[in-house]
C-alpha atoms as a PDB file:
ATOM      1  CA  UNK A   1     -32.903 -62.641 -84.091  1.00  0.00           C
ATOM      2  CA  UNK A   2     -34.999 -65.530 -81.959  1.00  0.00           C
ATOM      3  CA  UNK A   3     -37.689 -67.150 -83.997  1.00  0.00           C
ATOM      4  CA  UNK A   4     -39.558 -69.455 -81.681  1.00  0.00           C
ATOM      5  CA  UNK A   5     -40.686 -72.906 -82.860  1.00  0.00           C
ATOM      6  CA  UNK A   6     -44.029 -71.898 -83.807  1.00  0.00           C
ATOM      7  CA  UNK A   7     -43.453 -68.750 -85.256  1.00  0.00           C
ATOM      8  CA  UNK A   8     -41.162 -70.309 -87.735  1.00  0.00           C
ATOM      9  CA  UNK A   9     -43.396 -69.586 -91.001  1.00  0.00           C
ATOM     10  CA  UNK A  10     -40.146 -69.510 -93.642  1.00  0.00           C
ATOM     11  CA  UNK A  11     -36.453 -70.320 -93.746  1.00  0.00           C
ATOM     12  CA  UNK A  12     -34.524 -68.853 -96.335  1.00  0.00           C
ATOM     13  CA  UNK A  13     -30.888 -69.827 -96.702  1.00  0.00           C
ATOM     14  CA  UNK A  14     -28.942 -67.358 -98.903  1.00  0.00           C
ATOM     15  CA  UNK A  15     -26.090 -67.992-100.987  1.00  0.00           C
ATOM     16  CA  UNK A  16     -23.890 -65.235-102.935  1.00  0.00           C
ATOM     17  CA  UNK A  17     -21.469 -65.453-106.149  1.00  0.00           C
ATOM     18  CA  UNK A  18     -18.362 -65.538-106.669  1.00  0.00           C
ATOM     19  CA  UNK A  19     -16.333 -62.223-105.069  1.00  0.00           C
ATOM     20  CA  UNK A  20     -18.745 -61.599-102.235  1.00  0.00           C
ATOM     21  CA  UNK A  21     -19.269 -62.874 -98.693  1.00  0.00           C
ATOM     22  CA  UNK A  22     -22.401 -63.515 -96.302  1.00  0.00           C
ATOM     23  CA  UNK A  23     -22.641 -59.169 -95.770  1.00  0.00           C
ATOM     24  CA  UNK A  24     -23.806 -59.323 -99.389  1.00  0.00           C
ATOM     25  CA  UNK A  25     -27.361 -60.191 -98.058  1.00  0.00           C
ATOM     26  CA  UNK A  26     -27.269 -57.912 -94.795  1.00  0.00           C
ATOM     27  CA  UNK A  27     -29.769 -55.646 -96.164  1.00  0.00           C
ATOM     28  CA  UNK A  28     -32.409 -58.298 -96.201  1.00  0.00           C
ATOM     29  CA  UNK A  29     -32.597 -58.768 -92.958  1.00  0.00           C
ATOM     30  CA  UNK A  30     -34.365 -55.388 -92.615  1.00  0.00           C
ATOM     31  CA  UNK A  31     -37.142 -56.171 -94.437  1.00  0.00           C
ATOM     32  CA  UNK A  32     -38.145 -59.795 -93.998  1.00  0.00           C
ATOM     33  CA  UNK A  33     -41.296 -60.035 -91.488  1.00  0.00           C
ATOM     34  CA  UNK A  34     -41.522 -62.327 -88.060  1.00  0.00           C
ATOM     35  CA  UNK A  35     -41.500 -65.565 -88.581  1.00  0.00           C
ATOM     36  CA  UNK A  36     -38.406 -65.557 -91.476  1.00  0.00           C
ATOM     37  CA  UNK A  37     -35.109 -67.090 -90.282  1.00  0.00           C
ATOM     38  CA  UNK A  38     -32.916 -66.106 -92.655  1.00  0.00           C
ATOM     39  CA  UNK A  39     -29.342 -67.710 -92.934  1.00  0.00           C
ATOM     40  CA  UNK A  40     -26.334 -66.663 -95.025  1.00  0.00           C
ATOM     41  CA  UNK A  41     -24.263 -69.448 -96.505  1.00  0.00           C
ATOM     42  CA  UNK A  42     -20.302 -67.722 -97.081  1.00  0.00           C
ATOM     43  CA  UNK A  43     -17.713 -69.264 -99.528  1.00  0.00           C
ATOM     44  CA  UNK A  44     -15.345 -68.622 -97.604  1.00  0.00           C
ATOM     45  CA  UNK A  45     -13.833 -66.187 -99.717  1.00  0.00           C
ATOM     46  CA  UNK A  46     -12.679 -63.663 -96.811  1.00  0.00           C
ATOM     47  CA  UNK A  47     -11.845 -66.434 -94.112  1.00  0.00           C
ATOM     48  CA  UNK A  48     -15.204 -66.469 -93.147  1.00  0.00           C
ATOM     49  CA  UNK A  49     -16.585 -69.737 -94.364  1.00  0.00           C
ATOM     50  CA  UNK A  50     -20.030 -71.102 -93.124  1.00  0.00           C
ATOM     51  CA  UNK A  51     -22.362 -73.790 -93.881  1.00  0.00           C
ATOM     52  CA  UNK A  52     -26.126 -73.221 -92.559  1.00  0.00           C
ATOM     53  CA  UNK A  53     -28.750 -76.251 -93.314  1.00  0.00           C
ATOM     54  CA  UNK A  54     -32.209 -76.236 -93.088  1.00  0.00           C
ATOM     55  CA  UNK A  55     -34.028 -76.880 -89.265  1.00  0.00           C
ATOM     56  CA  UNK A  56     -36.706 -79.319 -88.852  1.00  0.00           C
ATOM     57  CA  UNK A  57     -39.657 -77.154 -87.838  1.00  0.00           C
ATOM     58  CA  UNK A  58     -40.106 -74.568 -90.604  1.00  0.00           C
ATOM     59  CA  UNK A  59     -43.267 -74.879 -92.670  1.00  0.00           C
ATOM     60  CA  UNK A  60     -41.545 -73.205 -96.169  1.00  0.00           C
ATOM     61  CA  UNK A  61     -38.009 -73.994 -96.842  1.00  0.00           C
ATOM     62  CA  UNK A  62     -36.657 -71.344 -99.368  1.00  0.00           C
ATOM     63  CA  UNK A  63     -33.208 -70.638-100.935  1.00  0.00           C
ATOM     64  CA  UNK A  64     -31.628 -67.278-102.436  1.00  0.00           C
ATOM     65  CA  UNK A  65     -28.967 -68.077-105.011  1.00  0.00           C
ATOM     66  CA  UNK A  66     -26.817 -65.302-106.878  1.00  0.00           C
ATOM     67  CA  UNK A  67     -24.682 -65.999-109.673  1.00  0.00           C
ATOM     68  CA  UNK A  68     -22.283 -68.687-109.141  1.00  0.00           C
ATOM     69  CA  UNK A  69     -24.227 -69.354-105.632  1.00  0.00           C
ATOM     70  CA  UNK A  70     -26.490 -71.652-107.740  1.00  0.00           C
ATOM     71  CA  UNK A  71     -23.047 -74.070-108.534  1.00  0.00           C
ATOM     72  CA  UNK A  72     -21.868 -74.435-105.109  1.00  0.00           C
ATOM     73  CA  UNK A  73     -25.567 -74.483-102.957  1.00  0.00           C
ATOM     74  CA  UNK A  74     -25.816 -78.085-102.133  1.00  0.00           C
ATOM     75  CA  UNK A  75     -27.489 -80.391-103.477  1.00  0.00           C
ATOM     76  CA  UNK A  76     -29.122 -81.783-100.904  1.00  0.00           C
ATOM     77  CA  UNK A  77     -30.513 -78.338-100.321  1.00  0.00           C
ATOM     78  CA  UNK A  78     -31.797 -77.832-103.572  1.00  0.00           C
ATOM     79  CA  UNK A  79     -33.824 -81.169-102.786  1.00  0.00           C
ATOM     80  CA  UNK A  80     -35.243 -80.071 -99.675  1.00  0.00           C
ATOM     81  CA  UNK A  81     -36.396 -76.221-100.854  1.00  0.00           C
ATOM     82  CA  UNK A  82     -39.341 -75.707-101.260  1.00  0.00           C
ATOM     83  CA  UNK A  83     -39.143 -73.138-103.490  1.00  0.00           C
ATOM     84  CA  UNK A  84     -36.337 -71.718-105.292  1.00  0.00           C
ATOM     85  CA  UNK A  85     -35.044 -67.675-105.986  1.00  0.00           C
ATOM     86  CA  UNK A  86     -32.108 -67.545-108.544  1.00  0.00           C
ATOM     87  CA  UNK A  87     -30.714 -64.010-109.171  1.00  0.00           C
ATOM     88  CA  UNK A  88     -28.565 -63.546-112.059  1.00  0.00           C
ATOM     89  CA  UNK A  89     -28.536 -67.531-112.618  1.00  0.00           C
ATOM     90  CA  UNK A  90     -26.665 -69.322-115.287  1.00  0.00           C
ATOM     91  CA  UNK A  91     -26.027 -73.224-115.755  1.00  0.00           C
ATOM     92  CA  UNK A  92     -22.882 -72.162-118.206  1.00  0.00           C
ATOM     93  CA  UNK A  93     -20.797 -68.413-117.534  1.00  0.00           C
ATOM     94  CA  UNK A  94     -19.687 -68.807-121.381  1.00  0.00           C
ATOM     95  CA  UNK A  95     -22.637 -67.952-123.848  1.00  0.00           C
ATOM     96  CA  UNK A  96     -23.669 -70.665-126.084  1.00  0.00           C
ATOM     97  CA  UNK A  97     -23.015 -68.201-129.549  1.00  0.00           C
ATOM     98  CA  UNK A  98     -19.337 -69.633-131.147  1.00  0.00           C
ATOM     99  CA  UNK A  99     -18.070 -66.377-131.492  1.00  0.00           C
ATOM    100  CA  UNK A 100     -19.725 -64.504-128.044  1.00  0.00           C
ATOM    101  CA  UNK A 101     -17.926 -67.887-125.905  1.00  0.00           C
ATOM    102  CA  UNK A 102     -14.680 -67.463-127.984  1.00  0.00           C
ATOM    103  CA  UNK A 103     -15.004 -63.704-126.410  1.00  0.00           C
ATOM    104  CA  UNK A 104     -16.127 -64.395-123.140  1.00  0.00           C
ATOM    105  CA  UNK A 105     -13.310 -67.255-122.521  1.00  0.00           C
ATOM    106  CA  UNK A 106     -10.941 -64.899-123.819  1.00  0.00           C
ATOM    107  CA  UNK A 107     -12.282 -62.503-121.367  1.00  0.00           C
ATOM    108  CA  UNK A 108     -12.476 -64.819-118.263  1.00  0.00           C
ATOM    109  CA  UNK A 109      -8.434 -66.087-119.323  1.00  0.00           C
ATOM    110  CA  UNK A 110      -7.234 -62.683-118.911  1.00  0.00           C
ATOM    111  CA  UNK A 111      -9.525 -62.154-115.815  1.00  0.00           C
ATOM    112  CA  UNK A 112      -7.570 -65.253-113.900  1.00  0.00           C
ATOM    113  CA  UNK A 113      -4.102 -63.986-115.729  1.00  0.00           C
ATOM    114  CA  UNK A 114      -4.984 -60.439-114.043  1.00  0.00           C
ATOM    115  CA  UNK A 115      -6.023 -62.334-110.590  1.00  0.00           C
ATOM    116  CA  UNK A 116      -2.942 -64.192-110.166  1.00  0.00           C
ATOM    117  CA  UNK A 117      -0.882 -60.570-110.086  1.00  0.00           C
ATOM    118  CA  UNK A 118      -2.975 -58.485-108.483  1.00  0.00           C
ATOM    119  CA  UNK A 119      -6.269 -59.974-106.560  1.00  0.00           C
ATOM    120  CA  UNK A 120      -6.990 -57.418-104.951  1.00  0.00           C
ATOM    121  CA  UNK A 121      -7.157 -54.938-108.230  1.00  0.00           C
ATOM    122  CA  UNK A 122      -9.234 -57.513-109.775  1.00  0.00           C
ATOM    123  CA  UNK A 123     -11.788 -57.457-106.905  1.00  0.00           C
ATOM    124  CA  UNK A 124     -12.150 -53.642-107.169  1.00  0.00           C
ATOM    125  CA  UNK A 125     -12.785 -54.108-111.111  1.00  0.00           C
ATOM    126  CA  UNK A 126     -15.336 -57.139-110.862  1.00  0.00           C
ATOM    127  CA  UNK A 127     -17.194 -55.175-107.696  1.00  0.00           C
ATOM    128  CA  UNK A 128     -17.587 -52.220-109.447  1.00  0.00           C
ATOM    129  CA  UNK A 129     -18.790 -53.816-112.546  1.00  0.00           C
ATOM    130  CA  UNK A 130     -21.280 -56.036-110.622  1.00  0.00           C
ATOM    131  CA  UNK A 131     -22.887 -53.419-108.909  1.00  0.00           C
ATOM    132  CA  UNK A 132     -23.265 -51.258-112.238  1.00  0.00           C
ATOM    133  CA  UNK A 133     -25.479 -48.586-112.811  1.00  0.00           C
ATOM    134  CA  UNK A 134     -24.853 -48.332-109.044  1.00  0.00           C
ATOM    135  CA  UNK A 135     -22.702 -47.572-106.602  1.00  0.00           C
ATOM    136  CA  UNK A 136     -20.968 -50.298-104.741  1.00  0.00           C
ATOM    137  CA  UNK A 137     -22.007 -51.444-101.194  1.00  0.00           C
ATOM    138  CA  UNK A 138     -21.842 -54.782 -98.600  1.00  0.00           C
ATOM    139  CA  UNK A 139     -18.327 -55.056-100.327  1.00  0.00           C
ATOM    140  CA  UNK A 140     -16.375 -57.838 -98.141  1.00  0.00           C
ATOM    141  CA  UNK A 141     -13.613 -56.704 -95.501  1.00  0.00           C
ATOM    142  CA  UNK A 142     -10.500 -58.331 -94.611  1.00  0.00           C
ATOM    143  CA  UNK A 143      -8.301 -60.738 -95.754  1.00  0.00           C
ATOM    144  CA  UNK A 144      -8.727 -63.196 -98.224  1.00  0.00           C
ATOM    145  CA  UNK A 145      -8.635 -66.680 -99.842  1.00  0.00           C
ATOM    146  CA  UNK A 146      -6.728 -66.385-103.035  1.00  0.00           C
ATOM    147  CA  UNK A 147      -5.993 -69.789-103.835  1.00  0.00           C
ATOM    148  CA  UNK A 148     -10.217 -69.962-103.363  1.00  0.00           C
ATOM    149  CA  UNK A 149     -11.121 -67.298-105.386  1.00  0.00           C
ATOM    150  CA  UNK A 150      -8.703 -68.612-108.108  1.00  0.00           C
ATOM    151  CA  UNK A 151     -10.384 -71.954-107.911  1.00  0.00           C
ATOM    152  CA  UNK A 152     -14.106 -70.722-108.736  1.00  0.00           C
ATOM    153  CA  UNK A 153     -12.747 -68.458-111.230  1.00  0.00           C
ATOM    154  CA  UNK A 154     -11.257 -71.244-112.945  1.00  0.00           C
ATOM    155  CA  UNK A 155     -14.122 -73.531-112.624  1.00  0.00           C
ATOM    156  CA  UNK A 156     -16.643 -70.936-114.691  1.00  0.00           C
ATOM    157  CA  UNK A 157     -14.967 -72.544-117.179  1.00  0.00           C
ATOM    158  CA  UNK A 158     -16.144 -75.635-117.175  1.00  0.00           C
ATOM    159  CA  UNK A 159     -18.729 -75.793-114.544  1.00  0.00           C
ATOM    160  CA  UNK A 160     -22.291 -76.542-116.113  1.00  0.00           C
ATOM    161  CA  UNK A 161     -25.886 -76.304-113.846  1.00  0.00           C
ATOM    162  CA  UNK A 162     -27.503 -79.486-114.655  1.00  0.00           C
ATOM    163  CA  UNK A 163     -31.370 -78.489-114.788  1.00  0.00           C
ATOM    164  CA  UNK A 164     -32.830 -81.628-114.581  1.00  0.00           C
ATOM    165  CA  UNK A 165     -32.049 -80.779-110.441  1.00  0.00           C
ATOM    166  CA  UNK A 166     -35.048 -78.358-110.411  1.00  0.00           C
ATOM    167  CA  UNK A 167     -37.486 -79.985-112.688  1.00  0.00           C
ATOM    168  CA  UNK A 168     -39.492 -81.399-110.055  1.00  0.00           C
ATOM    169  CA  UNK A 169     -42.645 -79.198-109.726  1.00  0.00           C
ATOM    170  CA  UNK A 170     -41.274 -77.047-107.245  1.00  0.00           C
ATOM    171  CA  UNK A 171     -41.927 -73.232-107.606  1.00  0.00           C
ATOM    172  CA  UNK A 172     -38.891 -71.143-109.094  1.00  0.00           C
ATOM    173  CA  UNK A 173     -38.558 -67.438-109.565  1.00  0.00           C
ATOM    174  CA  UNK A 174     -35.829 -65.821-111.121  1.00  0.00           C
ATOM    175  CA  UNK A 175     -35.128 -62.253-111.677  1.00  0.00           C
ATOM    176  CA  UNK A 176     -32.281 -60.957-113.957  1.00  0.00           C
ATOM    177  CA  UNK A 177     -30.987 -57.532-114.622  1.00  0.00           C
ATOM    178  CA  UNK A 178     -30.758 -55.845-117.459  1.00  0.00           C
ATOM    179  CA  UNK A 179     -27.828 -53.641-117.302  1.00  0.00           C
ATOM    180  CA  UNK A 180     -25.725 -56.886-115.973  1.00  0.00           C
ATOM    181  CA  UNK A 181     -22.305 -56.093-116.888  1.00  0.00           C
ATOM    182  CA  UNK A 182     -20.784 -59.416-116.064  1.00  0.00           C
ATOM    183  CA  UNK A 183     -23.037 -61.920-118.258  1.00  0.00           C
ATOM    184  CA  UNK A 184     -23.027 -60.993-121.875  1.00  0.00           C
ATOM    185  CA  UNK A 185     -26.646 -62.391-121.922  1.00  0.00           C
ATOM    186  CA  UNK A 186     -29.150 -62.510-118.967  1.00  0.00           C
ATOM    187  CA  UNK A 187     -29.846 -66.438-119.043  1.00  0.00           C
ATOM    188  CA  UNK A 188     -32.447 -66.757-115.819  1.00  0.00           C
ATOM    189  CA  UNK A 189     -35.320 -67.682-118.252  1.00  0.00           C
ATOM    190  CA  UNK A 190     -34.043 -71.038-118.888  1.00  0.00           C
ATOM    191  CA  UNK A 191     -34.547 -71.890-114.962  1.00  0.00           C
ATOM    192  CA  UNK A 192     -38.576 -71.241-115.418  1.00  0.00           C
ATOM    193  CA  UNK A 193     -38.461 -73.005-118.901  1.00  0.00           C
ATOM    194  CA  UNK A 194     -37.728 -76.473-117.955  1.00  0.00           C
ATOM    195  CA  UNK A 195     -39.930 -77.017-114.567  1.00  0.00           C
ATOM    196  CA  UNK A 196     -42.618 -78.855-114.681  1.00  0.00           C
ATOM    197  CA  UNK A 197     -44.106 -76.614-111.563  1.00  0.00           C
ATOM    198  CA  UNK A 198     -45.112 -72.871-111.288  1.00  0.00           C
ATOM    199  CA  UNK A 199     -42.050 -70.792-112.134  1.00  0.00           C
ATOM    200  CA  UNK A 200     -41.668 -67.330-113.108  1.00  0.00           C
ATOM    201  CA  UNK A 201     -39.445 -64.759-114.830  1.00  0.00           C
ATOM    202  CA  UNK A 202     -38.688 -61.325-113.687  1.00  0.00           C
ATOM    203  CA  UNK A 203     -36.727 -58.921-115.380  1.00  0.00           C
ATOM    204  CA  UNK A 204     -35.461 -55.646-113.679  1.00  0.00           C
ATOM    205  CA  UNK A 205     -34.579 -53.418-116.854  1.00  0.00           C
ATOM    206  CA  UNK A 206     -32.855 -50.677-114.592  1.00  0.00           C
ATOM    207  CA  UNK A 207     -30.684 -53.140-112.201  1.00  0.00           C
ATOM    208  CA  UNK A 208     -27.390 -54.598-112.816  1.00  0.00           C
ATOM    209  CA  UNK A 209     -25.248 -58.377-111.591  1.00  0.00           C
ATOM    210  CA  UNK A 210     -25.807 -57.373-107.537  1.00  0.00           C
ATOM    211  CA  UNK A 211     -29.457 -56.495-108.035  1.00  0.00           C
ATOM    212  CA  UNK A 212     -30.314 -58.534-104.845  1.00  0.00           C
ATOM    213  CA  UNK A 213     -28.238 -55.790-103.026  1.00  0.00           C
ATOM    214  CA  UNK A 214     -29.511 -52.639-105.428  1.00  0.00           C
ATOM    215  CA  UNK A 215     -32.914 -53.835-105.554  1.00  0.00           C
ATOM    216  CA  UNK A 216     -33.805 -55.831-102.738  1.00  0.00           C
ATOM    217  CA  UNK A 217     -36.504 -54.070-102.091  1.00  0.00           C
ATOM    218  CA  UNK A 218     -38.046 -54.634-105.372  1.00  0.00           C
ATOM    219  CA  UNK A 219     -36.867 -58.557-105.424  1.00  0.00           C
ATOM    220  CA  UNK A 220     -38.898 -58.675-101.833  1.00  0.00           C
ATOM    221  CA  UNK A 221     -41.774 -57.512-102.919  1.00  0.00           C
ATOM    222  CA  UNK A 222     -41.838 -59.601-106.471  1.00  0.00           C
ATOM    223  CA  UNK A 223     -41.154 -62.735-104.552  1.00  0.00           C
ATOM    224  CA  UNK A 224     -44.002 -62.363-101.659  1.00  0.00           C
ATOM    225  CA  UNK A 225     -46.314 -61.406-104.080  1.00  0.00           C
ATOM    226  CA  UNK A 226     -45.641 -64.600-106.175  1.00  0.00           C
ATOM    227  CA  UNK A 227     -45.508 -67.126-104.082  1.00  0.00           C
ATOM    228  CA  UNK A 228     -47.484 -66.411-100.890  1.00  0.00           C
ATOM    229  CA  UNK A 229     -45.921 -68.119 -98.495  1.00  0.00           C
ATOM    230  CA  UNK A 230     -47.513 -66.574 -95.341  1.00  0.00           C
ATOM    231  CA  UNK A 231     -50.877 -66.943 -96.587  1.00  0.00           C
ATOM    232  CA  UNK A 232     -50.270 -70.269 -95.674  1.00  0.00           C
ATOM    233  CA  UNK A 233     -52.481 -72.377 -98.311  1.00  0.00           C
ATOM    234  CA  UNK A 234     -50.091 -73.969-100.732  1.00  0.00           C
ATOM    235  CA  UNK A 235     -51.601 -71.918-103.961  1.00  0.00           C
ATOM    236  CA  UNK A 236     -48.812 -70.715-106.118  1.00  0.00           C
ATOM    237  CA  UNK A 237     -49.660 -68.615-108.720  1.00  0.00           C
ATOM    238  CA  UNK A 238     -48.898 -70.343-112.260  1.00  0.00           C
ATOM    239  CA  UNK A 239     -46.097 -70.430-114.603  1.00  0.00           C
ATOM    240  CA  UNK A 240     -45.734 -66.904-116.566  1.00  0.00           C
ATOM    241  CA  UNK A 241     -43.425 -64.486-117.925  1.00  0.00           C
ATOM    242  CA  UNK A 242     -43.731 -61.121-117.316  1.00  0.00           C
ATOM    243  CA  UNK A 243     -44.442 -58.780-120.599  1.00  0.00           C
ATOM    244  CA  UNK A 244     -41.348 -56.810-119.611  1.00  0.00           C
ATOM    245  CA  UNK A 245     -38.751 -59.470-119.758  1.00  0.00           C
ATOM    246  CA  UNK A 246     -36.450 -58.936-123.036  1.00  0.00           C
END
């Protein structure tokens, strides 16, 4: 898609969790309006690795993050958004409960254990449990980077979202689901907690861990009507939660 200098209203760089590749966003791309250059960021987890930054000339700089997107999106990036999306978001995988982490590292041991046999079976598990209620689709093709996907898995361990990187004023949406089979808890309200800016919480009782693939449609619509970026006067709406979150 050519975007022309001056029609570039909004850049959106996208970046998936772990087990997925840049098709996980494909669907997007039907329903973003002129004027939207949207780039996929990819991991790398299917031999496919890419690195998009942000142009020069675009008047809103926005990023999607899934899951573990929000731990490897760089930093740099996260500086220069303007605003920020995070779907399915978490600063720690393990749940802050004693006894839930205990679980959930048990879990996540066994997972890696499982990974190092069979990847391949593993993937099929975790992509059918991330798209639950529904049915899988934008799975990744061809081969892939074992020794990479090990390394993430490892790392949601110990890897820990520092928010102090978003509490700078800028506006922050994040949408959860609630039938999110890979998070014992949804955690997104924390990201719209600790701004100082306009941030708010979504929370899509009937969508699952992929809801920006299941629900796109629905995350589209959320987002442009919160932040109105092609209205083209700065106003975001203020900070709010909405009465359905849990």
């Amino acid at each position: 898609m050519h975007i022309s200098k001056e029609k570039l209203d909004l850049e959106i760089i996208s970046y998936h969790g772990w087990g997925f590749d840049s098709s996980f966003w494909k669907d997007w791309k039907s329903i973003l309006p002129e004027g939207v250059l949207f780039k996929t960021a990819d991991r790398g987890y299917f031999l496919d690795e890419k690195h998009p930054g942000f142009s020069g000339n675009s008047k809103h700089k926005a990023l999607f993050l899934h899951s573990f997107g929000l731990h490897w999106c760089p930093e740099e990036q996260i500086e220069q958004a303007t605003c920020i999306i995070i779907f399915n978001g978490f600063c720690d995988f393990h749940p802050q409960d004693e006894k839930e982490r205990l679980e959930s590292q048990k879990a996540l041991k066994a997972m890696i254990s499982d990974f190092e046999k069979d990847p391949r079976e593993v993937l099929k598990k975790y992509w059918k449990k991330a798209f639950h209620p529904d049915k899988k689709k934008n799975i990744p093709k061809g081969k892939l980077d074992g020794e990479l996907l090990l390394k993430d898995l490892k790392k949601l361990h110990t890897d820990s979202f520092d928010l102090q990187r978003i509490k700078n004023g800028k506006p922050i949406i994040s949408l959860d689901g609630g039938s999110n089979k890979i998070l014992s808890h949804n955690r997104g309200k924390k990201f719209t907690e600790i701004t100082e800016g306009n941030a708010v919480y979504h929370f899509i009782k009937e969508a699952g861990h992929g809801l920006p693939v299941t629900h796109y449609e629905e995350c589209w619509s959320f987002i442009n009507a919160m932040i109105p970026i092609f209205q083209h006067d700065g106003n975001y709406r203020r900070k709010r939660h909405q009465p359905n979150s849990p």
